[in-house]
Protein backbone atom coordinates (compact mmCIF):
# COMPACT_ATOMS: atom_id res chain seq x y z
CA UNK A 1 -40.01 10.60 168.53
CA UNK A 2 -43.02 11.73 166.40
CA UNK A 3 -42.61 11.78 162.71
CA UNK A 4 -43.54 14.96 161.10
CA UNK A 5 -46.63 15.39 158.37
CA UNK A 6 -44.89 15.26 154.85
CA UNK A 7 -46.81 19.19 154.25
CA UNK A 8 -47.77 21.82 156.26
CA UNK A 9 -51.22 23.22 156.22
CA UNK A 10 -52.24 25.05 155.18
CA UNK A 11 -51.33 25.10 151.53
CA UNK A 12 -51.41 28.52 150.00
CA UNK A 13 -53.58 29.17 147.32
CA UNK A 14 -50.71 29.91 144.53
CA UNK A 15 -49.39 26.92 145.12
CA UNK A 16 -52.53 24.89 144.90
CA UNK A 17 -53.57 26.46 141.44
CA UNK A 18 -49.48 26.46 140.25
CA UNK A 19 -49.51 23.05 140.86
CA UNK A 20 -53.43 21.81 139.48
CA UNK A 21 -52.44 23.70 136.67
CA UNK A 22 -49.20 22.32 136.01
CA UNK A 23 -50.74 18.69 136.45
CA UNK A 24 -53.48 19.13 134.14
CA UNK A 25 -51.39 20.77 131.58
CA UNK A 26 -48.92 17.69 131.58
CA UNK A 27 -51.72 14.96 131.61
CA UNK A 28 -54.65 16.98 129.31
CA UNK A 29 -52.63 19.70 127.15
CA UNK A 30 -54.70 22.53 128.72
CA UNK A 31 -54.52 24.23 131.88
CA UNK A 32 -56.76 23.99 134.69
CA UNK A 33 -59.02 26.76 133.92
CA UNK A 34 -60.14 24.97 130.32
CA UNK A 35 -62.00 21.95 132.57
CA UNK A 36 -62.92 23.58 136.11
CA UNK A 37 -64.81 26.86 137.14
CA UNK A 38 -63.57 28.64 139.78
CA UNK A 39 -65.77 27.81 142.19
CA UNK A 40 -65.31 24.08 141.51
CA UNK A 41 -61.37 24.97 142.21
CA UNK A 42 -62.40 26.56 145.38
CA UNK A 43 -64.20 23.30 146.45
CA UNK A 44 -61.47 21.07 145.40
CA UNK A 45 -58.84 23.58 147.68
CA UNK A 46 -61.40 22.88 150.64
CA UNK A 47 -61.11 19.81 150.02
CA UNK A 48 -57.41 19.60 149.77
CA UNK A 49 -57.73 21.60 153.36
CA UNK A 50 -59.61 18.79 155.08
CA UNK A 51 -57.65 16.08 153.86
CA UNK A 52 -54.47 14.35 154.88
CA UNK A 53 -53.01 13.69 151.94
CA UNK A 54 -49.96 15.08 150.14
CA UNK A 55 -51.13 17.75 147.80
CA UNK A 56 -49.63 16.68 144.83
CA UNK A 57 -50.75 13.16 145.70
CA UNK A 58 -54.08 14.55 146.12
CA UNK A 59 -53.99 16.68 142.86
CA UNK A 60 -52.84 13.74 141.05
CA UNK A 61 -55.69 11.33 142.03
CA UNK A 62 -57.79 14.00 141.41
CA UNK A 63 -56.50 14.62 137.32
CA UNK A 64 -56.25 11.33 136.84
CA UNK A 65 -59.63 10.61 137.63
CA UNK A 66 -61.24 13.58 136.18
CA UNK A 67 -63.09 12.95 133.07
């Protein structure tokens, strides 16, 4: 019996920013859009694309580290 992935890729888009936002906004008191350009969200959702993790696992690492 083979386990399933914890997500499905892909991840829509929505959801990505809906979720970096909320994250940042909890941790930093601003939204997403006050630290990261767009294209620097776009990367970071490639990213998330190409890796195996969890995205709010991986959006998580990702805020916490940001500085």
């Amino acid at each position: 019996m083979s386990q399933q992935p914890l997500q499905s890729f892909p991840v829509e888009w929505s959801d990505f920013i809906e979720s970096l936002n909320a994250e940042f906004f909890s941790t930093k008191g601003y939204g997403v859009y006050a630290f990261l350009s767009f294209d620097h969200i776009k990367l970071l959702y490639d990213q998330l694309l190409r890796n195996p993790v969890p995205v709010k696992v991986f959006i998580k690492v990702f805020v916490r580290n940001f500085k």
